[in-house]
Protein backbone atom coordinates (compact mmCIF):
# COMPACT_ATOMS: atom_id res chain seq x y z
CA UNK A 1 105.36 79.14 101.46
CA UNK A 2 104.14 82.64 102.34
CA UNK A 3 101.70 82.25 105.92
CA UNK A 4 99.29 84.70 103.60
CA UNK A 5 97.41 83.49 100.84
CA UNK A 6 97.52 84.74 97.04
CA UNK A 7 93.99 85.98 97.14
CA UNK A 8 94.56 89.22 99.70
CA UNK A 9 97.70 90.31 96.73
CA UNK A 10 94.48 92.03 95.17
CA UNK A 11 92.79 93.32 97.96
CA UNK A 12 93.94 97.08 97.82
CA UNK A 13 93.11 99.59 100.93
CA UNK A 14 90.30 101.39 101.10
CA UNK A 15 90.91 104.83 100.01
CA UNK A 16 88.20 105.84 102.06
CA UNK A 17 89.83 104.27 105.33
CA UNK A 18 92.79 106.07 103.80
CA UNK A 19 91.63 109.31 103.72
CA UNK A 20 89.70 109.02 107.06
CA UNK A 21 92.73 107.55 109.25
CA UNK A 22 95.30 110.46 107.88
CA UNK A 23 92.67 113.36 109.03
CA UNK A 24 92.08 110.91 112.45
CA UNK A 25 96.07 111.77 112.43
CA UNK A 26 95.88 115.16 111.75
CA UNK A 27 93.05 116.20 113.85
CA UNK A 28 95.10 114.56 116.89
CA UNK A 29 97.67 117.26 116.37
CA UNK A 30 95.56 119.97 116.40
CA UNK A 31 94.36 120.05 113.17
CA UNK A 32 90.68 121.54 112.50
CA UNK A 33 89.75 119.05 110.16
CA UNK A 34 86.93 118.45 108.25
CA UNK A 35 85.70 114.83 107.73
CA UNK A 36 83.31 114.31 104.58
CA UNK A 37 85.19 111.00 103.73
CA UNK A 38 82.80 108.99 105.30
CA UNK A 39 79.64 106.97 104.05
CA UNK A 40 77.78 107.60 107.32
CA UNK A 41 74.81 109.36 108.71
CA UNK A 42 75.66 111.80 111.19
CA UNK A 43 72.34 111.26 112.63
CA UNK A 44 71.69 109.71 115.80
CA UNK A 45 69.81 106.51 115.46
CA UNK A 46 66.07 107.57 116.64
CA UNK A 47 65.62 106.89 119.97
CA UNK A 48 62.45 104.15 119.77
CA UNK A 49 64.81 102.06 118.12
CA UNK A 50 67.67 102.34 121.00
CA UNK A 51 64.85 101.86 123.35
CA UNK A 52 63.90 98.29 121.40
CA UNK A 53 67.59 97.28 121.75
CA UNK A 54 67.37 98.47 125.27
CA UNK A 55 64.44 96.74 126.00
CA UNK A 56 65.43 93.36 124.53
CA UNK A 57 68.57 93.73 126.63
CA UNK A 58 66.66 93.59 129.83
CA UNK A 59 64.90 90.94 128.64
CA UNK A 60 67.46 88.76 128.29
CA UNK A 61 67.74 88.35 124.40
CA UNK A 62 71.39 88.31 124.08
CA UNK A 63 71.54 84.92 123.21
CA UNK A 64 72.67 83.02 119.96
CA UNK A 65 69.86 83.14 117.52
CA UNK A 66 69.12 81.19 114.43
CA UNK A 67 71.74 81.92 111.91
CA UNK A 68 69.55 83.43 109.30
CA UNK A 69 68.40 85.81 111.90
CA UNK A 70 65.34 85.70 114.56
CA UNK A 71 61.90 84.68 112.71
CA UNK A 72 59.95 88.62 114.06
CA UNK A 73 62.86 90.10 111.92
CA UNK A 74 62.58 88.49 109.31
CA UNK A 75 59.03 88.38 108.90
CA UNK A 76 59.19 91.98 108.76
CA UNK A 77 61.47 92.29 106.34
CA UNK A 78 59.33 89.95 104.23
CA UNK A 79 56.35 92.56 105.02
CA UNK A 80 58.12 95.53 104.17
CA UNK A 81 59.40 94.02 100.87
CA UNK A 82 55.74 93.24 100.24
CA UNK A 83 54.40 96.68 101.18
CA UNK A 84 57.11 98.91 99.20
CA UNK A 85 57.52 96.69 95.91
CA UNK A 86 55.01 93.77 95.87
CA UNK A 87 57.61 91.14 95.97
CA UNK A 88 56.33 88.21 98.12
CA UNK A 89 59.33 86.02 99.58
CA UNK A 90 58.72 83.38 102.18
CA UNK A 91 60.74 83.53 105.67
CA UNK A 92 63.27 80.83 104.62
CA UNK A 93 64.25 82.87 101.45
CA UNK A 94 65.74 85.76 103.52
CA UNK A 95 68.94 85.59 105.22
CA UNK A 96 70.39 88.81 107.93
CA UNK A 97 74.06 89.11 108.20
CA UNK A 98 76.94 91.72 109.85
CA UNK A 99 75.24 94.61 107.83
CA UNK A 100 74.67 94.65 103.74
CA UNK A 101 78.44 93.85 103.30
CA UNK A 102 78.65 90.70 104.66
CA UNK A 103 75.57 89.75 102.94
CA UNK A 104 76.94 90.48 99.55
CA UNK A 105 79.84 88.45 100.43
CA UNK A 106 78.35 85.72 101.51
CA UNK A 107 76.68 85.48 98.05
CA UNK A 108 79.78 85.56 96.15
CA UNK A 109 81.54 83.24 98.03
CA UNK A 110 78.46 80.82 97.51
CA UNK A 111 78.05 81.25 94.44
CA UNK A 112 81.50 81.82 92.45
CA UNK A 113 83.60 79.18 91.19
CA UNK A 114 87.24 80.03 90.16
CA UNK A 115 87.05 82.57 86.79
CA UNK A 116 83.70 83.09 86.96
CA UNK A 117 82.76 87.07 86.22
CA UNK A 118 80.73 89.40 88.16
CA UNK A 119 80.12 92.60 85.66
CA UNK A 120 80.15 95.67 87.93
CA UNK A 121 79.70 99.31 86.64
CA UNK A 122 82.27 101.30 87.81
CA UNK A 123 82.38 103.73 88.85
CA UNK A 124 81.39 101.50 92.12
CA UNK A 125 81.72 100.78 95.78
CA UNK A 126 85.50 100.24 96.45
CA UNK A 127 84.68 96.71 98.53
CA UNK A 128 83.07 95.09 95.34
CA UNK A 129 86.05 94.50 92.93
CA UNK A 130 88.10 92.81 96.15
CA UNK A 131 85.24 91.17 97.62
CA UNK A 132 84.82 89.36 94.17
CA UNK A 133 88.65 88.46 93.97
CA UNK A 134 88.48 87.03 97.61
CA UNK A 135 85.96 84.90 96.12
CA UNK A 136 87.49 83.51 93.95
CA UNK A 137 85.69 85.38 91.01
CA UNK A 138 87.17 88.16 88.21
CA UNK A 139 85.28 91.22 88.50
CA UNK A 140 84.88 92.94 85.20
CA UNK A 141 84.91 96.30 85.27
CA UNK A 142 82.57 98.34 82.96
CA UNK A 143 82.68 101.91 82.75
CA UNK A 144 79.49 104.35 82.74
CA UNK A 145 80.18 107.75 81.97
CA UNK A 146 79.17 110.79 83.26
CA UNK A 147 77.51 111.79 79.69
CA UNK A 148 75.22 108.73 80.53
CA UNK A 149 74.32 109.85 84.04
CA UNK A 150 77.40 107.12 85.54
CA UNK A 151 74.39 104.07 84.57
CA UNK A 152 75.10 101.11 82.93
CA UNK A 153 73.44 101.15 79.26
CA UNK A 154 71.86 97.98 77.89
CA UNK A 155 74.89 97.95 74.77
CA UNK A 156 77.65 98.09 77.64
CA UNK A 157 76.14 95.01 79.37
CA UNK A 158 75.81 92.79 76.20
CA UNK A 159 79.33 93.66 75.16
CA UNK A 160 80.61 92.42 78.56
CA UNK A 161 78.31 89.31 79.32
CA UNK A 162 80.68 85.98 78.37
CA UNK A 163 79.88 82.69 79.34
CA UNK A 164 81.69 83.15 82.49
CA UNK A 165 79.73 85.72 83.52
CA UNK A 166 77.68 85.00 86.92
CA UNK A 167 76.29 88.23 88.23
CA UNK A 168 75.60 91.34 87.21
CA UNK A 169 75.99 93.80 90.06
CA UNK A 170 73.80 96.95 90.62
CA UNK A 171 73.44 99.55 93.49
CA UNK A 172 71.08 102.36 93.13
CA UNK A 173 71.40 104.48 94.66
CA UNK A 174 75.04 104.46 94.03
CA UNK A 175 77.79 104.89 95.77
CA UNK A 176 79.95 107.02 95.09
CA UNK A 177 77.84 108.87 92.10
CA UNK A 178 74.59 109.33 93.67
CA UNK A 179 72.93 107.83 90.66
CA UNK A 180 69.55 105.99 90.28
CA UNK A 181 68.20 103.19 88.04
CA UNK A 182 64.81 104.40 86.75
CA UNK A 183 62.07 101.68 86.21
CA UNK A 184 62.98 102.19 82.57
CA UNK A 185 66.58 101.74 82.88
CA UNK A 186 66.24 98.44 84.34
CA UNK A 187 63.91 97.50 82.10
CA UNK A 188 66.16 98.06 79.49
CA UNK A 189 68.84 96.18 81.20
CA UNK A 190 66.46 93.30 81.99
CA UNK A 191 65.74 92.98 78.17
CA UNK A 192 69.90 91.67 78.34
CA UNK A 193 69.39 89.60 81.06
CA UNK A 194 67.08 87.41 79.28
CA UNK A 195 69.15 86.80 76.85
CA UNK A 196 71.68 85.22 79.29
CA UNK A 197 70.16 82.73 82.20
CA UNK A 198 73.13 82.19 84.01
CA UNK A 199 73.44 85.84 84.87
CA UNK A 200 71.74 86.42 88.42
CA UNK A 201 71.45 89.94 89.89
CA UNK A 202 72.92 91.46 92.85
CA UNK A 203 70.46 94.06 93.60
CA UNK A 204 72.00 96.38 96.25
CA UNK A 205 69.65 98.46 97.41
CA UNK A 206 71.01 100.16 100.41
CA UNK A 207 70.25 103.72 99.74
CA UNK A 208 66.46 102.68 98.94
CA UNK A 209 65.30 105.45 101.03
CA UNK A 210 66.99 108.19 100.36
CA UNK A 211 66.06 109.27 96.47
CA UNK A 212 65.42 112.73 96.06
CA UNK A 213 64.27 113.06 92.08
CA UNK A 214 62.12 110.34 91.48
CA UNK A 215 60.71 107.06 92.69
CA UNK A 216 62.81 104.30 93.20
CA UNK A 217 62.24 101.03 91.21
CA UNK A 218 64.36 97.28 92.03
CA UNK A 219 64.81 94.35 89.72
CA UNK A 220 62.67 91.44 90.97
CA UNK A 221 59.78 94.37 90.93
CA UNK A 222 60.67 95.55 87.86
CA UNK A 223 61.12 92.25 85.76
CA UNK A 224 59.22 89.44 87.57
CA UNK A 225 60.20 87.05 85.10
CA UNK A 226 64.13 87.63 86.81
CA UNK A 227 62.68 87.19 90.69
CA UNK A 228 64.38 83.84 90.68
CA UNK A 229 67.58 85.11 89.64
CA UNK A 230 67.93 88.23 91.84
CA UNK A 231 69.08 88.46 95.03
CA UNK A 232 68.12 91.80 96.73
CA UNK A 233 70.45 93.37 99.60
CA UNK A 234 69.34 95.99 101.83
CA UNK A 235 69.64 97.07 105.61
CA UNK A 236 69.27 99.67 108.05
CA UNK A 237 72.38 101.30 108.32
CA UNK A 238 71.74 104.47 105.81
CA UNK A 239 68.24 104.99 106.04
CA UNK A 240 67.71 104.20 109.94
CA UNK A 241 71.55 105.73 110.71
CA UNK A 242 71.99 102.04 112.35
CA UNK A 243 75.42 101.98 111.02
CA UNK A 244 77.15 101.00 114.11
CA UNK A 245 73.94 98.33 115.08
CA UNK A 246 75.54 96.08 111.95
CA UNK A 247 72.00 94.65 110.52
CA UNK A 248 71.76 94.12 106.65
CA UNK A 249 69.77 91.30 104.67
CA UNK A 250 69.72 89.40 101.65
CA UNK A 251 66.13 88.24 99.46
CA UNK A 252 66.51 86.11 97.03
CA UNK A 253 65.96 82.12 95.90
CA UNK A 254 66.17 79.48 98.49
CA UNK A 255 69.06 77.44 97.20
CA UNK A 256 71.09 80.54 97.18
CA UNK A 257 70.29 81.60 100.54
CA UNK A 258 70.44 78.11 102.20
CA UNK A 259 74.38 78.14 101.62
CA UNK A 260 74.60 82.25 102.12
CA UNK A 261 73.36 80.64 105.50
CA UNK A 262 75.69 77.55 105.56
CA UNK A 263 78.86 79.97 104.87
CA UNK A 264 77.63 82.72 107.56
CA UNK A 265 77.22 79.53 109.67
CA UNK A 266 81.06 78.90 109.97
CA UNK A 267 82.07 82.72 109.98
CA UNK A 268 79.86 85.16 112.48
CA UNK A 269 77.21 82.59 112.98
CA UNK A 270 74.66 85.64 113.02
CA UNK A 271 74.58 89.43 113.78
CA UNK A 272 74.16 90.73 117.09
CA UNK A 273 70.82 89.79 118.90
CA UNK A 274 70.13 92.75 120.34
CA UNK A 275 70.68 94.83 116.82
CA UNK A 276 68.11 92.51 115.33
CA UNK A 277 65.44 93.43 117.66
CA UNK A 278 66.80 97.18 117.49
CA UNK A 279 66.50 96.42 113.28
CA UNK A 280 62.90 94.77 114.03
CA UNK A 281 61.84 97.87 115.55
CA UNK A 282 62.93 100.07 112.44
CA UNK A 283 61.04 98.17 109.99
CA UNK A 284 57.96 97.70 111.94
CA UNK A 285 57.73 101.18 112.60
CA UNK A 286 56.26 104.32 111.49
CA UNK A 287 59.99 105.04 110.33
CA UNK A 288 58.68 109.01 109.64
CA UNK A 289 62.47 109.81 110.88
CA UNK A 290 63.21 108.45 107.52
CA UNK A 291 61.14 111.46 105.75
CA UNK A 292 63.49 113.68 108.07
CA UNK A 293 66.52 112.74 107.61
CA UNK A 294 66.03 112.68 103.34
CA UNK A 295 64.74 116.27 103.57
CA UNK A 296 67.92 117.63 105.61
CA UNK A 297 69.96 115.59 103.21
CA UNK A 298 67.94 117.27 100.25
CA UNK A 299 68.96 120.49 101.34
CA UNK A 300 72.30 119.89 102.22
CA UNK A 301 72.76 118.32 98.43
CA UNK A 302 71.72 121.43 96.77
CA UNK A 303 73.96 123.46 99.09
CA UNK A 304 76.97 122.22 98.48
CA UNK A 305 76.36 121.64 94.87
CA UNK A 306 75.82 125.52 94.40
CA UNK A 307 78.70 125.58 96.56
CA UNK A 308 81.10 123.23 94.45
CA UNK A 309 80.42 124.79 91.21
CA UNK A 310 81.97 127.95 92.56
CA UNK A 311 85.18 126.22 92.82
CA UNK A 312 87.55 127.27 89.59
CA UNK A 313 88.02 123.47 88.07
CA UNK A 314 85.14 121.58 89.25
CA UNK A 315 82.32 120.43 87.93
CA UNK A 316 79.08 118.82 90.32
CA UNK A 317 76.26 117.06 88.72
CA UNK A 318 73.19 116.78 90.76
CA UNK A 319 72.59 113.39 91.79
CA UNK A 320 69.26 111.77 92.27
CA UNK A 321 70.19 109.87 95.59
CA UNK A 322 72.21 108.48 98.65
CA UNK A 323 74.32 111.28 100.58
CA UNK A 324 77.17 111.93 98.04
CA UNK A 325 78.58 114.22 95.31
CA UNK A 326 80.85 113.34 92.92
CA UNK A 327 82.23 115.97 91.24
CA UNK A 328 85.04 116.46 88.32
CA UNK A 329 88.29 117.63 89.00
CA UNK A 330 89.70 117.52 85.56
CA UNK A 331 90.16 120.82 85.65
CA UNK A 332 92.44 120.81 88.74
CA UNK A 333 95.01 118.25 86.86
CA UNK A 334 98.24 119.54 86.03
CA UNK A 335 97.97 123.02 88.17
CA UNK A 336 100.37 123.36 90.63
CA UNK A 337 100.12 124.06 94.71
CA UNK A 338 101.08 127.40 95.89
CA UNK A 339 104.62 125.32 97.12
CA UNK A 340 104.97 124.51 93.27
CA UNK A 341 103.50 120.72 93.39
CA UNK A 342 101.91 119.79 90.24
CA UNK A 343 98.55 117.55 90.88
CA UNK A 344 98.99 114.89 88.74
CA UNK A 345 95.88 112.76 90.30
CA UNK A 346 92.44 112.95 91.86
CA UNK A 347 94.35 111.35 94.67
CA UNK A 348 97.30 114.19 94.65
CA UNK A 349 93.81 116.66 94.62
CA UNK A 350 92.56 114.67 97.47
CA UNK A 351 95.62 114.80 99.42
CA UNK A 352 96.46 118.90 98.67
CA UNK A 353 92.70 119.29 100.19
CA UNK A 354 93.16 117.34 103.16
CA UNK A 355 97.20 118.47 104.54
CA UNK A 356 96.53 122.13 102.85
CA UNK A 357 92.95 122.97 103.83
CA UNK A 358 91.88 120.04 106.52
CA UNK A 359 89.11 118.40 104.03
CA UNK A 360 89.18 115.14 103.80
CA UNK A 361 87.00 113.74 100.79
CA UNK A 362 88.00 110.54 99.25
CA UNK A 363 89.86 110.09 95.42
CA UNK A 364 87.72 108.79 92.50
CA UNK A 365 90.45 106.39 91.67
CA UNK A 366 89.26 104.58 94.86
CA UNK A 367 85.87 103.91 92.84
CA UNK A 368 87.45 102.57 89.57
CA UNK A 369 87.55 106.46 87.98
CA UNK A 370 89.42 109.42 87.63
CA UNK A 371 90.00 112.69 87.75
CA UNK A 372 86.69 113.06 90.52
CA UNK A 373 86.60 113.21 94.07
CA UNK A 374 83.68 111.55 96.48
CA UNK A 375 82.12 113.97 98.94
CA UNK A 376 79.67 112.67 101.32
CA UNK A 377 76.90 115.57 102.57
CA UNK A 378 76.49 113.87 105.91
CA UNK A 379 77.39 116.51 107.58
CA UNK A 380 75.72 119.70 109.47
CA UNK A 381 74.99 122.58 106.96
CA UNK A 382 77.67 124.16 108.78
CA UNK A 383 80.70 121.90 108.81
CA UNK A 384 79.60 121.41 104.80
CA UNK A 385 79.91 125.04 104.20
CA UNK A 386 82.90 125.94 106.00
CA UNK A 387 84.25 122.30 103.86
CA UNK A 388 83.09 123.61 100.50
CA UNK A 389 84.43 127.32 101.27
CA UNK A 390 88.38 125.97 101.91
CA UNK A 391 88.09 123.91 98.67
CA UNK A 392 86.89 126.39 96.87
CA UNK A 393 89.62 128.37 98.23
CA UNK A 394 91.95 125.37 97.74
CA UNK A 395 91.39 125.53 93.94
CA UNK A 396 91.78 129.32 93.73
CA UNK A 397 94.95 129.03 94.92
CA UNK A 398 96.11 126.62 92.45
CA UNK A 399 97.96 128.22 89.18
């Protein structure tokens, strides 16, 4: 018998890992290289919060803590839930983990049984799919088109509900597409749910803060009738560039977050002390760096859109949030590379960009879609231009 289970035969690598490890490579032989691969602020995290983390250092708070997370923390993410979307949720109904990853884990591998489905739009965050097959689950795959703005439509979901089916999961803003759930198109989704009561809601709401377009609107807000069947993720990682600080949390009904709690229990136990008072800090907080940081990535959106649709074969929607592009390269496939390669794939376009041009941006296929590539805009102006400029060159040269 094989020392490695069954389960990690459908865990595939992250093509975003991918992508960033070969331009680690090339950069350490002297390539210039241009990272835009990664899902990560490039801001520093504002100094009052390093100062709380600091501070609680000194103070001797690097202890083991309760493994739902210290009671200040979250208390205020109770308030903050309270003040941005009127959802009330006592302290024993939230749960903090290793960042909004492990929290979403630890929900699936509560809640799924073997063969029960978790419907995710694709195209999606590449750890969803595996992190349902770890637990045990089938993720069903549903795809959203571009025509429909890359959002689930109410039609799609019935069709793929079964009696199976245990979550449905949703992150707006989305990663990789950018795209946002109006309050209408969760409504509209919510008029589904209804329908079905063993579906719950993963409500992944990561990229709260950064919307550009319009207001942003969750599902236990939206359809308070589905509060006790939602589960709401979120953290500080993207909006307080806390990545490194690992601090997400989970909202959602007691029973579910009791054994989120029991499973964390035996894994991590909890996430760093001194992040949680770093991540108590951020919430409690003016958090005005938040205002700063979407305005520079506002600006850096529209330039390399304009930028992008200069390229000869791809085509750049605007999206409405988080710090990514996702633009169509159909009209790349099947040209060949000034050496004669043909590019057969988004990944063969992603791989041309990166060892031709030193850009590293990250295959659609990696999100469940193709032909598109991910670019993320957290990046100077600078570094985006001189990015955008080789791949528009990297397309002209292509015949």
């Amino acid at each position: 018998m094989s020392l490695i289970s069954e389960r990690l035969k459908v865990v595939r690598p992250s093509q975003t890992k991918v992508m960033t490890a070969r331009a680690a490579e090339l950069r350490d032989q002297g390539a210039d290289v241009i990272t835009l691969s990664q899902g990560e602020p490039d801001f520093d995290t504002p100094s009052m919060i390093c100062e709380a983390g600091i501070r609680a250092i000194r103070a001797g708070q690097t202890r083991y803590t309760a493994v739902a997370g210290i009671k200040p923390l979250r208390a205020a993410i109770g308030e903050s839930l309270r003040r941005d979307h009127g959802l009330d949720y006592g302290i024993d109904q939230i749960t903090v983990g290793c960042g909004a990853k492990q929290v979403v884990f630890n929900a699936l591998f509560a809640s799924l049984d073997p063969g029960d489905e978790v419907v995710i739009p694709t195209p999606c965050w590449v750890s969803y799919p595996d992190m349902v097959a770890l637990a045990g689950g089938k993720p069903l795959l549903v795809a959203c088109s571009e025509r429909d703005g890359f959002k689930l439509r109410p039609d799609a979901l019935e069709k793929a509900i079964t009696p199976r089916t245990k979550w449905l999961m949703l992150n707006s803003p989305c990663n990789p597409t950018g795209a946002v759930y109006s309050r209408s198109d969760l409504l509209a989704l919510a008029v589904v749910l209804r329908k079905h009561a063993q579906v719950h809601v993963l409500s992944d709401d990561i990229y709260e803060k950064l919307t550009y377009d319009g207001g942003f609107a969750t599902m236990a807000a939206v359809a308070p009738d589905l509060y006790d069947r939602t589960l709401t993720v979120n953290g500080v990682s993207k909006a307080d560039a806390m990545t490194g600080w690992r601090v997400g949390y989970g909202a959602g009904p007691l029973a579910l977050i009791k054994a989120m709690n029991l499973i964390q229990g035996q894994t991590t136990s909890h996430t760093s002390s001194v992040s949680q008072y770093a991540a108590l800090e951020a919430l409690s907080g003016r958090r005005d760096h938040i205002k700063e940081f979407a305005r520079a990535f506002l600006k850096r959106r529209d330039l390399v859109i304009a930028k992008l649709n200069q390229a000869k074969g791809l085509a750049c929607r605007v999206p409405d949030g988080a710090f990514y592009v996702f633009p169509s390269c159909a009209g790349v496939i099947g040209k060949r590379t000034p050496d004669g390669k043909m590019l057969e794939t988004d990944s063969d376009f992603a791989m041309y960009l990166l060892d031709a041009f030193a850009v590293a941006v990250v295959p659609g296929s990696g999100f469940m879609v193709s032909p598109y590539i991910r670019i993320s805009y957290a990046s100077s102006a600078e570094d985006l231009t001189r990015a955008c400029d080789r791949i528009i060159a990297a397309c002209a040269s292509l015949s």
